[in-house]
Protein backbone atom coordinates (compact mmCIF):
# COMPACT_ATOMS: atom_id res chain seq x y z
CA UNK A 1 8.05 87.84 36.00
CA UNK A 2 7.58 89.77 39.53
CA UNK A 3 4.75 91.62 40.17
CA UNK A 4 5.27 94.98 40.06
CA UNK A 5 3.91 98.18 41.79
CA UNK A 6 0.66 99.15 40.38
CA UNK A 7 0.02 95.71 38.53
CA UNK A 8 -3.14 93.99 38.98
CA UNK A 9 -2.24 91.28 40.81
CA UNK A 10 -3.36 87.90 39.63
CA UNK A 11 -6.69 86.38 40.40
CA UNK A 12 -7.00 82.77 41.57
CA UNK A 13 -9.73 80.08 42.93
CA UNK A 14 -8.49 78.47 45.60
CA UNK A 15 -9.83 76.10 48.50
CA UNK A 16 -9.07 77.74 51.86
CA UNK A 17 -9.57 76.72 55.71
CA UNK A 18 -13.32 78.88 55.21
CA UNK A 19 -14.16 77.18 51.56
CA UNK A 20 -13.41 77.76 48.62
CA UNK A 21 -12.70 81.25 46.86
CA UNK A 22 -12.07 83.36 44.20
CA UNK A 23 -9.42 86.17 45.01
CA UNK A 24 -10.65 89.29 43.48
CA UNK A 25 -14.35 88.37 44.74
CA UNK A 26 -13.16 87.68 48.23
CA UNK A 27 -11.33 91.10 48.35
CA UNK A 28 -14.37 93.01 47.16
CA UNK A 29 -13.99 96.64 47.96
CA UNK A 30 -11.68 96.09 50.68
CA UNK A 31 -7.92 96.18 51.18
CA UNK A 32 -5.97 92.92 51.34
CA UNK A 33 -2.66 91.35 52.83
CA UNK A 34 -2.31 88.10 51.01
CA UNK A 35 1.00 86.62 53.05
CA UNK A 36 2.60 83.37 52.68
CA UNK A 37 4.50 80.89 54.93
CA UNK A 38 6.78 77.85 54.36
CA UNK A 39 5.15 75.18 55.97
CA UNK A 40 1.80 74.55 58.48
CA UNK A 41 3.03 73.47 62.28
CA UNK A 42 6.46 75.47 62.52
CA UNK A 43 7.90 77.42 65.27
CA UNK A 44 7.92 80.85 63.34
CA UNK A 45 4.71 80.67 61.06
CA UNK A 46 3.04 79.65 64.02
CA UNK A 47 4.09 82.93 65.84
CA UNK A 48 3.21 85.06 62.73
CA UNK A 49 -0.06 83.68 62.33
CA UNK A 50 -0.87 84.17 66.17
CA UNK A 51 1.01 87.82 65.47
CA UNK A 52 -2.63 88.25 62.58
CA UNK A 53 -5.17 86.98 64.72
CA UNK A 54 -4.34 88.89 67.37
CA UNK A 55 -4.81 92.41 65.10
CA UNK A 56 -7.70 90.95 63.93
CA UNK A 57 -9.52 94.27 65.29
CA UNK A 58 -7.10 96.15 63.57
CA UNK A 59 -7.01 94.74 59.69
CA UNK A 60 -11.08 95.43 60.87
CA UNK A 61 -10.80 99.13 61.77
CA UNK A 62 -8.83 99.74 58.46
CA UNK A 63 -10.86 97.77 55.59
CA UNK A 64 -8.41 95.13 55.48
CA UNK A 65 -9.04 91.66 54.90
CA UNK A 66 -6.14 88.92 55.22
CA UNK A 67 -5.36 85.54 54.08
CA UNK A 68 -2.70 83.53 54.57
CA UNK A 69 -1.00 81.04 51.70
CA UNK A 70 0.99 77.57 51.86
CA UNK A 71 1.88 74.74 49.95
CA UNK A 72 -0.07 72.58 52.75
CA UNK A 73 -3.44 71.56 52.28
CA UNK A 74 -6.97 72.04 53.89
CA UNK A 75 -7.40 69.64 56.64
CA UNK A 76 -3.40 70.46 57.78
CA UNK A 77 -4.66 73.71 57.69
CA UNK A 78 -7.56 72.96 60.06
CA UNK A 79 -5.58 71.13 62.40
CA UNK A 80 -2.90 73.61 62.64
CA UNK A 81 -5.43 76.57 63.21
CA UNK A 82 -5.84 74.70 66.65
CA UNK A 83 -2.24 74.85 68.10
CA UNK A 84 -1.81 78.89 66.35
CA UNK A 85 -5.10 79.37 68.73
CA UNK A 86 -3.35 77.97 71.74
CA UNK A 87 0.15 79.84 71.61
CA UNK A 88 -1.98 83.27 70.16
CA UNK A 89 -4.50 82.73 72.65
CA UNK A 90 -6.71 84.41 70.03
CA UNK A 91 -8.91 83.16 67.31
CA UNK A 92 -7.81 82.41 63.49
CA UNK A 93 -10.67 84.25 62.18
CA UNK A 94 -9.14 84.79 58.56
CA UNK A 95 -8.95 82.18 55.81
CA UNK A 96 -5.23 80.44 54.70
CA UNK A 97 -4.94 79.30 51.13
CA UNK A 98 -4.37 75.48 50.30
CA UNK A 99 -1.93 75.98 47.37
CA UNK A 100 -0.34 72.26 47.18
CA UNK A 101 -0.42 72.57 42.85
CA UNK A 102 2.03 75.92 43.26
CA UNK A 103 -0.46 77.79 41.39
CA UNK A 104 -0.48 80.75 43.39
CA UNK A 105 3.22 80.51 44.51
CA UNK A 106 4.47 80.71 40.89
CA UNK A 107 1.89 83.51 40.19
CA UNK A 108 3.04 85.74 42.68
CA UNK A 109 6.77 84.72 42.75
CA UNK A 110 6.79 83.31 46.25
CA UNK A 111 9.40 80.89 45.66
CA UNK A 112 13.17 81.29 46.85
CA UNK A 113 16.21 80.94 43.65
CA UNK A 114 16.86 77.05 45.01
CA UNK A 115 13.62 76.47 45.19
CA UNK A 116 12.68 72.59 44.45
CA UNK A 117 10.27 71.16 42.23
CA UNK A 118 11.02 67.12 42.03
CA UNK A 119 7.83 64.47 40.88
CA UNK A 120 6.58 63.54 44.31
CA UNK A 121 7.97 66.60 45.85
CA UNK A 122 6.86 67.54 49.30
CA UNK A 123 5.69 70.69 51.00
CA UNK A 124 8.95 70.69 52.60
CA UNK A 125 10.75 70.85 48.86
CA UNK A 126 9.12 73.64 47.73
CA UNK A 127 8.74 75.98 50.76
CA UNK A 128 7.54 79.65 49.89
CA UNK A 129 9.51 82.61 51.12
CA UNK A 130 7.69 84.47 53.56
CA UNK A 131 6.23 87.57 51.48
CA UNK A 132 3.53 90.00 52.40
CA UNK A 133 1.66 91.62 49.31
CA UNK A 134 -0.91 94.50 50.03
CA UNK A 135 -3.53 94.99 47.63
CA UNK A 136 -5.72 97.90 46.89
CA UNK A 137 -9.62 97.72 45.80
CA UNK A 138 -8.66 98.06 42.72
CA UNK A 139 -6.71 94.77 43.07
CA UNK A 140 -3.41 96.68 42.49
CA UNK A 141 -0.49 96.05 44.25
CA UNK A 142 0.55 98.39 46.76
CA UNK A 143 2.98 97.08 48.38
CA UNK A 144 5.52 94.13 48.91
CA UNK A 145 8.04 92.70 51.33
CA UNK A 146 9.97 89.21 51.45
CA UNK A 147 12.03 88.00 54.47
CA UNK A 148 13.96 84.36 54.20
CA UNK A 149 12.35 81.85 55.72
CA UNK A 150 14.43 82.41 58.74
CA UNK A 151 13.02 85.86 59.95
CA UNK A 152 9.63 85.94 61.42
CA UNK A 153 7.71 89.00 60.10
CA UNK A 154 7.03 92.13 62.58
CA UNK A 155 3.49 93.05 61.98
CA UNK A 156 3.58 95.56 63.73
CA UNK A 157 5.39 96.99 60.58
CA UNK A 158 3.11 95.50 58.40
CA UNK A 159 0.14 97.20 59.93
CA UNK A 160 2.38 100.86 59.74
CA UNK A 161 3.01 99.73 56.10
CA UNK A 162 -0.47 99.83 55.29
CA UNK A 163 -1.65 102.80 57.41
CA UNK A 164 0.88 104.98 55.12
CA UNK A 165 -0.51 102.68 51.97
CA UNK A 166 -4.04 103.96 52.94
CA UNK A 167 -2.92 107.73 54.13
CA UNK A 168 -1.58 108.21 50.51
CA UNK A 169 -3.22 106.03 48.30
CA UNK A 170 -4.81 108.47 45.48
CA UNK A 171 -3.32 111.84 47.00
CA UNK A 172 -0.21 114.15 46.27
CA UNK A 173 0.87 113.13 49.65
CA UNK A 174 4.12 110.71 50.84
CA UNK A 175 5.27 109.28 54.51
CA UNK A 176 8.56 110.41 55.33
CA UNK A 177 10.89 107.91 57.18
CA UNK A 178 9.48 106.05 60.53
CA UNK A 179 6.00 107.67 59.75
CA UNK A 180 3.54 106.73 62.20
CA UNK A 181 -0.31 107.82 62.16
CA UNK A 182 -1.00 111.30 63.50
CA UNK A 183 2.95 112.70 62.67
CA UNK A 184 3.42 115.38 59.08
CA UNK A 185 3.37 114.27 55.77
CA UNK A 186 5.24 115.05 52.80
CA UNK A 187 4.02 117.42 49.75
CA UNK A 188 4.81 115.54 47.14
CA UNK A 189 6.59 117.13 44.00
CA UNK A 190 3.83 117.33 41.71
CA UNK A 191 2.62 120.46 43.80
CA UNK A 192 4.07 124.14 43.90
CA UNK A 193 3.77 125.66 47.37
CA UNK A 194 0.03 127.42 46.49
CA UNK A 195 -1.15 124.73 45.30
CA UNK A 196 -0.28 122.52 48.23
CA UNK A 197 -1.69 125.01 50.93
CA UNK A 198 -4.99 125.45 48.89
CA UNK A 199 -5.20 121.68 48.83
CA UNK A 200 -3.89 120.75 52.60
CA UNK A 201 -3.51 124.45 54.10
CA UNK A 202 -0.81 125.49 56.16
CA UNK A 203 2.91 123.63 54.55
CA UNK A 204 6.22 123.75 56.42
CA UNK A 205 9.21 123.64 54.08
CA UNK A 206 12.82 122.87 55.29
CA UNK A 207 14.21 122.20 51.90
CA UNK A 208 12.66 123.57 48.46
CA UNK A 209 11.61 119.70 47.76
CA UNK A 210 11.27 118.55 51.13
CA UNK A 211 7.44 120.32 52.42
CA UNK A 212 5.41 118.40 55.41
CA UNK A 213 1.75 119.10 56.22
CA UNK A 214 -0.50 118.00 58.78
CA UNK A 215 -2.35 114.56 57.88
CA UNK A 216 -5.21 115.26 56.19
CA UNK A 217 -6.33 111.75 58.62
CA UNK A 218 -5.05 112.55 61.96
């Protein structure tokens, strides 16, 4: 079954390019992007992963740890973390999961429909789909995305993703459309018009269920 909104997303021990770890330990009291790729030393993983390391201030500033996920092992791992370091021109400061048993692929659905699974298979049979899972402390899913292997990730989304995760995680509060940091938020429904300006102040309604306020963050 998918994971869901909300769910606690499964724990897992894993050996990574840093060691070995246990998910929900790792993630602590921190956010998390766990994000998988089909295959170590290809043209667009190796783009995405330079695309991390090069926010690596960024996942910092927000309480964000992130680990990456394939069905390669650890020493492909460690050799590939030397040519993402060379197009990036950055450093691969975060961990990536060695999951050749499928273990955490079938746990968190990262498999395409046609996916694969001969004896003897290969990476190469049973290439994940390129998801992105954000994770709360509380080890509950916030958010998802999948893109076919064929469409590098934009970060830059990602990192917008999980700045309106953050903004409106345990408040009456939603992003509209093409939110960015700093721009009104939405009331949400759950609060009558006193209520909201007691709670945020000052509320600027255009329709009776449609009521922005300034970001309680900006």
């Amino acid at each position: 079954m998918s994971l869901r909104i909300n769910d606690i997303v499964p724990d897992f021990t894993a050996d990574t390019s840093e060691g070995p770890i246990r998910f929900h330990d790792w993630i602590g009291d921190s956010y998390a992007i766990l994000f998988s790729h089909p295959k170590d030393f290809t043209p667009v993983c190796t783009t995405e992963f330079g695309a991390v390391a090069q926010l690596a201030g960024e996942w910092a500033k927000r309480n964000t740890k992130v680990i990456g996920i394939s069905v390669d092992g650890v020493p492909e791992h460690a050799r590939w973390k030397a040519d993402i370091e060379v197009a990036a021109k950055a450093p691969v400061t975060f961990p990536i999961i060695a999951d050749s048993g499928l273990e955490v692929a079938k746990a968190y659905d990262m498999l395409p429909a046609d996916a694969y699974l001969p004896d003897g298979r290969t990476p190469a049979h049973t290439a994940t789909v390129r998801s992105v899972f954000i994770i709360g402390p509380d080890k509950k899913l916030r958010l998802t995305m999948t893109y076919p292997m064929s469409v590098g990730r934009n970060f830059a989304e990602i990192l917008r993703a999980l700045d309106a995760v953050r903004a409106t995680d345990g408040v009456p509060l939603a992003t509209p459309a093409n939110w960015v940091p700093g721009q009104d938020v939405i009331v949400a429904l759950s609060l009558t018009d006193d209520q909201a300006r007691e709670r945020f102040g000052a509320i600027r309604p255009v329709l009776p269920y449609l009521r922005y306020t300034k970001d309680p963050a900006a």
